[in-house]
Protein backbone atom coordinates (compact mmCIF):
# COMPACT_ATOMS: atom_id res chain seq x y z
CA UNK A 1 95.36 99.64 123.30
CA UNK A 2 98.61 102.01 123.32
CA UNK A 3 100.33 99.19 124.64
CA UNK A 4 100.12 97.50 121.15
CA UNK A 5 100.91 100.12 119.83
CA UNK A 6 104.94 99.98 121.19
CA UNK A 7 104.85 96.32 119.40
CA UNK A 8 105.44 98.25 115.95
CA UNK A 9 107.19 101.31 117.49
CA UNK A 10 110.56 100.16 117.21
CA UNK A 11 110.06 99.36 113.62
CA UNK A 12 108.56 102.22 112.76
CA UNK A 13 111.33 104.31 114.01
CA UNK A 14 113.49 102.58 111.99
CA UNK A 15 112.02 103.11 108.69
CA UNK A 16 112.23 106.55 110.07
CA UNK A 17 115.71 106.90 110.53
CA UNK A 18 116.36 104.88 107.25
CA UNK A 19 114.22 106.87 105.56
CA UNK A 20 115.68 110.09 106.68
CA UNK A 21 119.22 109.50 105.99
CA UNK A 22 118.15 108.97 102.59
CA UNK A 23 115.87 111.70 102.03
CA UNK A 24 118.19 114.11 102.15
CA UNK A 25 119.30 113.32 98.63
CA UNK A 26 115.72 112.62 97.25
CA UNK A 27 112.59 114.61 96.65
CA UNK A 28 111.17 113.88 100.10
CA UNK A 29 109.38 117.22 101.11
CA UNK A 30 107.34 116.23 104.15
CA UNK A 31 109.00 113.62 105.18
CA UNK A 32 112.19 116.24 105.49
CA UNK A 33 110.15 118.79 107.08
CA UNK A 34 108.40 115.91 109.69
CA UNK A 35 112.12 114.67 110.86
CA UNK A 36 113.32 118.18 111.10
CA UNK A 37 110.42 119.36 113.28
CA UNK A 38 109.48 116.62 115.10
CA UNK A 39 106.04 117.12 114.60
CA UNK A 40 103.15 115.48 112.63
CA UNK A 41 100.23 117.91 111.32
CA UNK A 42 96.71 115.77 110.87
CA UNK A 43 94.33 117.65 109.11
CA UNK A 44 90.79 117.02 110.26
CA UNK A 45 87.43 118.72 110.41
CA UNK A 46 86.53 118.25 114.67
CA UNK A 47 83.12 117.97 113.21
CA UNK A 48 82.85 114.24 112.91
CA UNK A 49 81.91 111.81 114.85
CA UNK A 50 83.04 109.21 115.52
CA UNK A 51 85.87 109.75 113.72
CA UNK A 52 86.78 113.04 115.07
CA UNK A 53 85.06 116.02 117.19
CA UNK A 54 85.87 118.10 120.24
CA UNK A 55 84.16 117.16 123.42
CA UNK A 56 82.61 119.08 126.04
CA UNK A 57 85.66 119.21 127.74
CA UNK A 58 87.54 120.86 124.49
CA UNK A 59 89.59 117.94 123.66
CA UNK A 60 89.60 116.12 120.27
CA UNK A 61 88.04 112.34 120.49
CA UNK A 62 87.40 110.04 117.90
CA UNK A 63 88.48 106.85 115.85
CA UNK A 64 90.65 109.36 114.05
CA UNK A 65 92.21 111.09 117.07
CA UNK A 66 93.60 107.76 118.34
CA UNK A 67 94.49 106.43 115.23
CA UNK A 68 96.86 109.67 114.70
CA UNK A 69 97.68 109.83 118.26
CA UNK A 70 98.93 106.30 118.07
CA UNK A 71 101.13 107.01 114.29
CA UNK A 72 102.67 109.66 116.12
CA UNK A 73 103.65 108.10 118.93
CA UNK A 74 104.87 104.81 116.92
CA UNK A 75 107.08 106.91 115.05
CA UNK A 76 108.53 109.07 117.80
CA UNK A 77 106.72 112.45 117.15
CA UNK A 78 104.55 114.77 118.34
CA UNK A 79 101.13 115.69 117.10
CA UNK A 80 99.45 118.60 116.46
CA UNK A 81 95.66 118.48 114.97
CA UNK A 82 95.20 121.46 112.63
CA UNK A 83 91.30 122.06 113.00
CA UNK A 84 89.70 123.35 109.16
CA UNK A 85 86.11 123.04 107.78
CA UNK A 86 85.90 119.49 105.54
CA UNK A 87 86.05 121.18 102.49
CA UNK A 88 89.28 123.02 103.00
CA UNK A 89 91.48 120.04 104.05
CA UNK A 90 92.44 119.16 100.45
CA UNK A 91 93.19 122.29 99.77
CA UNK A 92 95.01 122.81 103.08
CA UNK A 93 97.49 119.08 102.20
CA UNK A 94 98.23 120.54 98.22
CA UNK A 95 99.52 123.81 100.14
CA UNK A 96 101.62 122.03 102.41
CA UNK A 97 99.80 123.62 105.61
CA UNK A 98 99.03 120.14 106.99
CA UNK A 99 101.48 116.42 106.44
CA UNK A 100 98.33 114.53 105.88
CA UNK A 101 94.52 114.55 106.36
CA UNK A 102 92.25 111.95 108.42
CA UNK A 103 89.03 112.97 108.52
CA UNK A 104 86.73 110.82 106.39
CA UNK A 105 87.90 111.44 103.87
CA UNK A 106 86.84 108.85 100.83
CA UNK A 107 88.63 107.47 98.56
CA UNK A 108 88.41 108.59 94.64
CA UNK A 109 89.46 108.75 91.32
CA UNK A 110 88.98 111.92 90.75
CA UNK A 111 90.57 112.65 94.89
CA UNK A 112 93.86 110.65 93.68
CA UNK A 113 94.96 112.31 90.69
CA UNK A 114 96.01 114.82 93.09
CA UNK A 115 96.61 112.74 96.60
CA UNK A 116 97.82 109.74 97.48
CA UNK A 117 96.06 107.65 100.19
CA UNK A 118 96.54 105.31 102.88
CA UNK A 119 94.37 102.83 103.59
CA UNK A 120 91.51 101.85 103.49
CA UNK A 121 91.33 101.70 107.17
CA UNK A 122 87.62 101.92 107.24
CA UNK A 123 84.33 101.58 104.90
CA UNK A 124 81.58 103.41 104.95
CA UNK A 125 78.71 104.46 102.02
CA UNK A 126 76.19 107.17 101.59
CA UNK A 127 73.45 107.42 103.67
CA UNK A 128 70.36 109.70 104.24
CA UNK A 129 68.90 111.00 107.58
CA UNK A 130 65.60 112.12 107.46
CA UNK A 131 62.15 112.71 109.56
CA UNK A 132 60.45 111.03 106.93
CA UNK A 133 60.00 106.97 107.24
CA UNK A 134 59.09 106.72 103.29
CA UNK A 135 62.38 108.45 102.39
CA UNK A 136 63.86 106.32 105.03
CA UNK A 137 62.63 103.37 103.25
CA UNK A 138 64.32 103.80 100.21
CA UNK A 139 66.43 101.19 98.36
CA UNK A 140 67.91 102.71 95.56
CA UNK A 141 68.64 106.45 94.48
CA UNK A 142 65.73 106.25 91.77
CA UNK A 143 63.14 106.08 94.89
CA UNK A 144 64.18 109.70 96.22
CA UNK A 145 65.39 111.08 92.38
CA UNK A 146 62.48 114.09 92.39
CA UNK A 147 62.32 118.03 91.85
CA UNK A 148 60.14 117.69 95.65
CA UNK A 149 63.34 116.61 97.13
CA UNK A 150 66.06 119.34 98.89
CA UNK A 151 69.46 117.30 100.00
CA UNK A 152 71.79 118.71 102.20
CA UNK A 153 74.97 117.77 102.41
CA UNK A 154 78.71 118.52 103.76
CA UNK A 155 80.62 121.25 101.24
CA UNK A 156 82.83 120.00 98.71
CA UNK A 157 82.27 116.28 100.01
CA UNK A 158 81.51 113.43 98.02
CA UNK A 159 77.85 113.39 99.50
CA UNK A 160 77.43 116.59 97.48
CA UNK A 161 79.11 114.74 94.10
CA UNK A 162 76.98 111.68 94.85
CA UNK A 163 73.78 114.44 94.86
CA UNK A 164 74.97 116.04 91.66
CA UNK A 165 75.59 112.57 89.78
CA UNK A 166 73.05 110.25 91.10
CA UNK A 167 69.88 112.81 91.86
CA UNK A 168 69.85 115.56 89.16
CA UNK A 169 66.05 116.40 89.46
CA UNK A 170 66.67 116.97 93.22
CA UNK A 171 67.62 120.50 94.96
CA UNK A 172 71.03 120.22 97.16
CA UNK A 173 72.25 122.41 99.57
CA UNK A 174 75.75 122.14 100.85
CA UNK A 175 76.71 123.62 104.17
CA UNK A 176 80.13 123.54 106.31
CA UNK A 177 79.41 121.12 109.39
CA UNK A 178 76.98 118.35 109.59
CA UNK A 179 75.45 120.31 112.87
CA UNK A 180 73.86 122.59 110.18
CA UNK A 181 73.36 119.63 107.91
CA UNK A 182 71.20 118.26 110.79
CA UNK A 183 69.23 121.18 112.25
CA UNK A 184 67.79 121.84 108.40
CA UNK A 185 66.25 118.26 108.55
CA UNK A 186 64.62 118.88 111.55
CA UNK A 187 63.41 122.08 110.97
CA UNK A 188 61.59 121.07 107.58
CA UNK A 189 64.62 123.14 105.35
CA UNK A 190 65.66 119.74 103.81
CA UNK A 191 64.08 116.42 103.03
CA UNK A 192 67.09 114.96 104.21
CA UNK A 193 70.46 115.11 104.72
CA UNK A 194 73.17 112.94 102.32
CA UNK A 195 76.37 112.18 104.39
CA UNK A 196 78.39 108.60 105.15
CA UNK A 197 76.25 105.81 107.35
CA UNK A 198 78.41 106.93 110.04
CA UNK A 199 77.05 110.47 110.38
CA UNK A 200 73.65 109.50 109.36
CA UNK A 201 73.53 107.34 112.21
CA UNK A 202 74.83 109.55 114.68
CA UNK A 203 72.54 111.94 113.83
CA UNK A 204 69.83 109.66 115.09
CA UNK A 205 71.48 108.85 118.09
CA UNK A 206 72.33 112.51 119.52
CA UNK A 207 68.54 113.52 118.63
CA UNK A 208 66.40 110.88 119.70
CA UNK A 209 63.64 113.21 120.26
CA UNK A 210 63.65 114.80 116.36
CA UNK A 211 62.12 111.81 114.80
CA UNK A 212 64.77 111.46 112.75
CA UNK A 213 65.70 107.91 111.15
CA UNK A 214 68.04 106.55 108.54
CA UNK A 215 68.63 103.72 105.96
CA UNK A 216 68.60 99.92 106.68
CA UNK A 217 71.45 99.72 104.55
CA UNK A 218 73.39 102.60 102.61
CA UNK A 219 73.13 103.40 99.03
CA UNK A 220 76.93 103.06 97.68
CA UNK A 221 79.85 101.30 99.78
CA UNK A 222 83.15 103.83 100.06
CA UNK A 223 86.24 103.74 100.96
CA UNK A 224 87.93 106.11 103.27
CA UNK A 225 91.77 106.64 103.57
CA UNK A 226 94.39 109.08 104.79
CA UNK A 227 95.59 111.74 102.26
CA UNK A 228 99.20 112.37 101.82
CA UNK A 229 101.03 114.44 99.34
CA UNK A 230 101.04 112.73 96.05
CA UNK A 231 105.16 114.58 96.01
CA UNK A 232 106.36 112.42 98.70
CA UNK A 233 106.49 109.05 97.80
CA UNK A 234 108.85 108.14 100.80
CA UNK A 235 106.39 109.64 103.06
CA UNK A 236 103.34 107.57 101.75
CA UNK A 237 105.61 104.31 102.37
CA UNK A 238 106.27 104.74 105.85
CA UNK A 239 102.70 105.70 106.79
CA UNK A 240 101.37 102.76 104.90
CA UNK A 241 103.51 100.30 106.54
CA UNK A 242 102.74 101.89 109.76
CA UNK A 243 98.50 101.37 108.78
CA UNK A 244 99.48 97.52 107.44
CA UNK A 245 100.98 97.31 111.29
CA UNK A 246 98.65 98.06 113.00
CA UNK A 247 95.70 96.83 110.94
CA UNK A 248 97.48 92.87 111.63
CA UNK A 249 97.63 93.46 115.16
CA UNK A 250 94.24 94.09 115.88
CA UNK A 251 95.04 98.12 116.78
CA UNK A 252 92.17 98.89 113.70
CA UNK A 253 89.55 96.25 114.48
CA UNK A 254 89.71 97.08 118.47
CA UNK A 255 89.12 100.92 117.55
CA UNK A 256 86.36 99.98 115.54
CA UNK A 257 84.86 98.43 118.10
CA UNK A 258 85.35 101.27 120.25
CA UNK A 259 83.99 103.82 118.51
CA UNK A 260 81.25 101.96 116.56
CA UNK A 261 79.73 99.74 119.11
CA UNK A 262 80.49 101.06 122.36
CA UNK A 263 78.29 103.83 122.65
CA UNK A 264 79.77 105.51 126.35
CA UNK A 265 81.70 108.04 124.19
CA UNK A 266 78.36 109.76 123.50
CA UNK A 267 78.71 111.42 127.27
CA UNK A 268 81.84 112.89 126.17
CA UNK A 269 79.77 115.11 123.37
CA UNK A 270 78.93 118.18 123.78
């Protein structure tokens, strides 16, 4: 797949350099700070999957970790993934601790008054994974609306604003990984758990002796991008024409099809 990858290298490096020289007399923050270092931060969560997690062998994995692996390398840089709970990431980019998050993250109004994102480079929608096959059943957010109901979902997500908004009479619970997410569900501490179809179906995959099950199909259709600094203009460019490169020569679609309907990478889990 890297191989393709060396198709928009050259061009990428270019907009680099051009980008660079020019910088120095514009507001160009990160993109200054990536030339001078050499080194890309990615913010994302190891949490996941499969868009990112560690394996059992400690390494990061994921539709995420090769996307960023392969921006890197296209633009001559190093990587380095700076691991932080979900719900710090933002918080992490505004501060300048990380050059840009990838970790399913969706996209928002509310999210891009302060960001600017790349993308979309993949769509997802919220979900529910549950032991129960009437909840599982449900078509619309009015079906599972009820004071009976406890939702847990991932802190500061927008699985715990879609709780807020769309199931008022409900309790909601937000923890820090989806592990914890999970393990409430099955223990009888949630009704069920509120995250993207992707998690939701994972879920059911890595436990298929919990009972759990999900949704036919989800209850909202997302968006999710990478974050950048809403500062750096110049910055946001070059990774967007990187993402419109690699989405025309198939890079996106084949990783898709990697990580969504090749199940092997389920022996790398822990």
């Amino acid at each position: 797949m890297f191989h393709r990858i060396r198709l928009v290298a050259f061009a990428a490096l270019t907009a680099l350099s051009l980008l660079a020289s020019s910088a120095v007399t514009a507001q160009a923050p990160v993109l200054n700070r990536v030339v001078k270092t050499g080194t890309l931060r990615v913010g994302m969560s190891a949490d996941q999957p499969p868009l990112n997690v560690k394996s059992k062998s400690g390494q990061m994995i994921g539709l995420e970790v090769d996307l960023a692996k392969g921006l890197a390398y296209a633009l001559g840089l190093e990587i380095e993934i700076v691991q932080q709970p979900f719900g710090q990431l933002l918080g992490a980019l505004k501060k300048g601790k990380v050059d840009m998050v990838m970790s399913g993250v969706d996209i928002t109004a509310e999210r891009t008054k302060d960001f600017l994102f790349v993308g979309p480079y993949l769509l997802s929608g919220k979900s529910l994974v549950t032991t129960s096959k009437a909840l599982a059943g449900a078509q619309t957010v009015d079906d599972i609306n009820s004071p009976d109901m406890t939702f847990v979902t991932l802190k500061n997500s927008t699985s715990q604003t879609f709780v807020k908004k769309n199931l008022p009479k409900a309790k909601l619970v937000a923890v820090d990984n989806y592990e914890k997410g999970v393990a409430m569900v099955i223990d009888g501490k949630a009704s069920a758990m509120i995250a993207d179809m992707p998690a939701c179906a994972l879920a059911v995959l890595r436990n298929p002796d919990a009972g759990l099950v999900t949704l036919a199909e989800p209850l909202s259709v997302e968006p999710m991008g990478i974050a950048v600094s809403a500062k750096d203009a110049r910055f946001y460019n070059l990774i967007d024409n990187y993402i419109e490169a690699i989405e025309a020569t198939g890079i996106l679609s084949a990783l898709r099809q990697k990580w969504f309907e090749d199940p092997s990478w389920l022996e790398e889990l822990p």
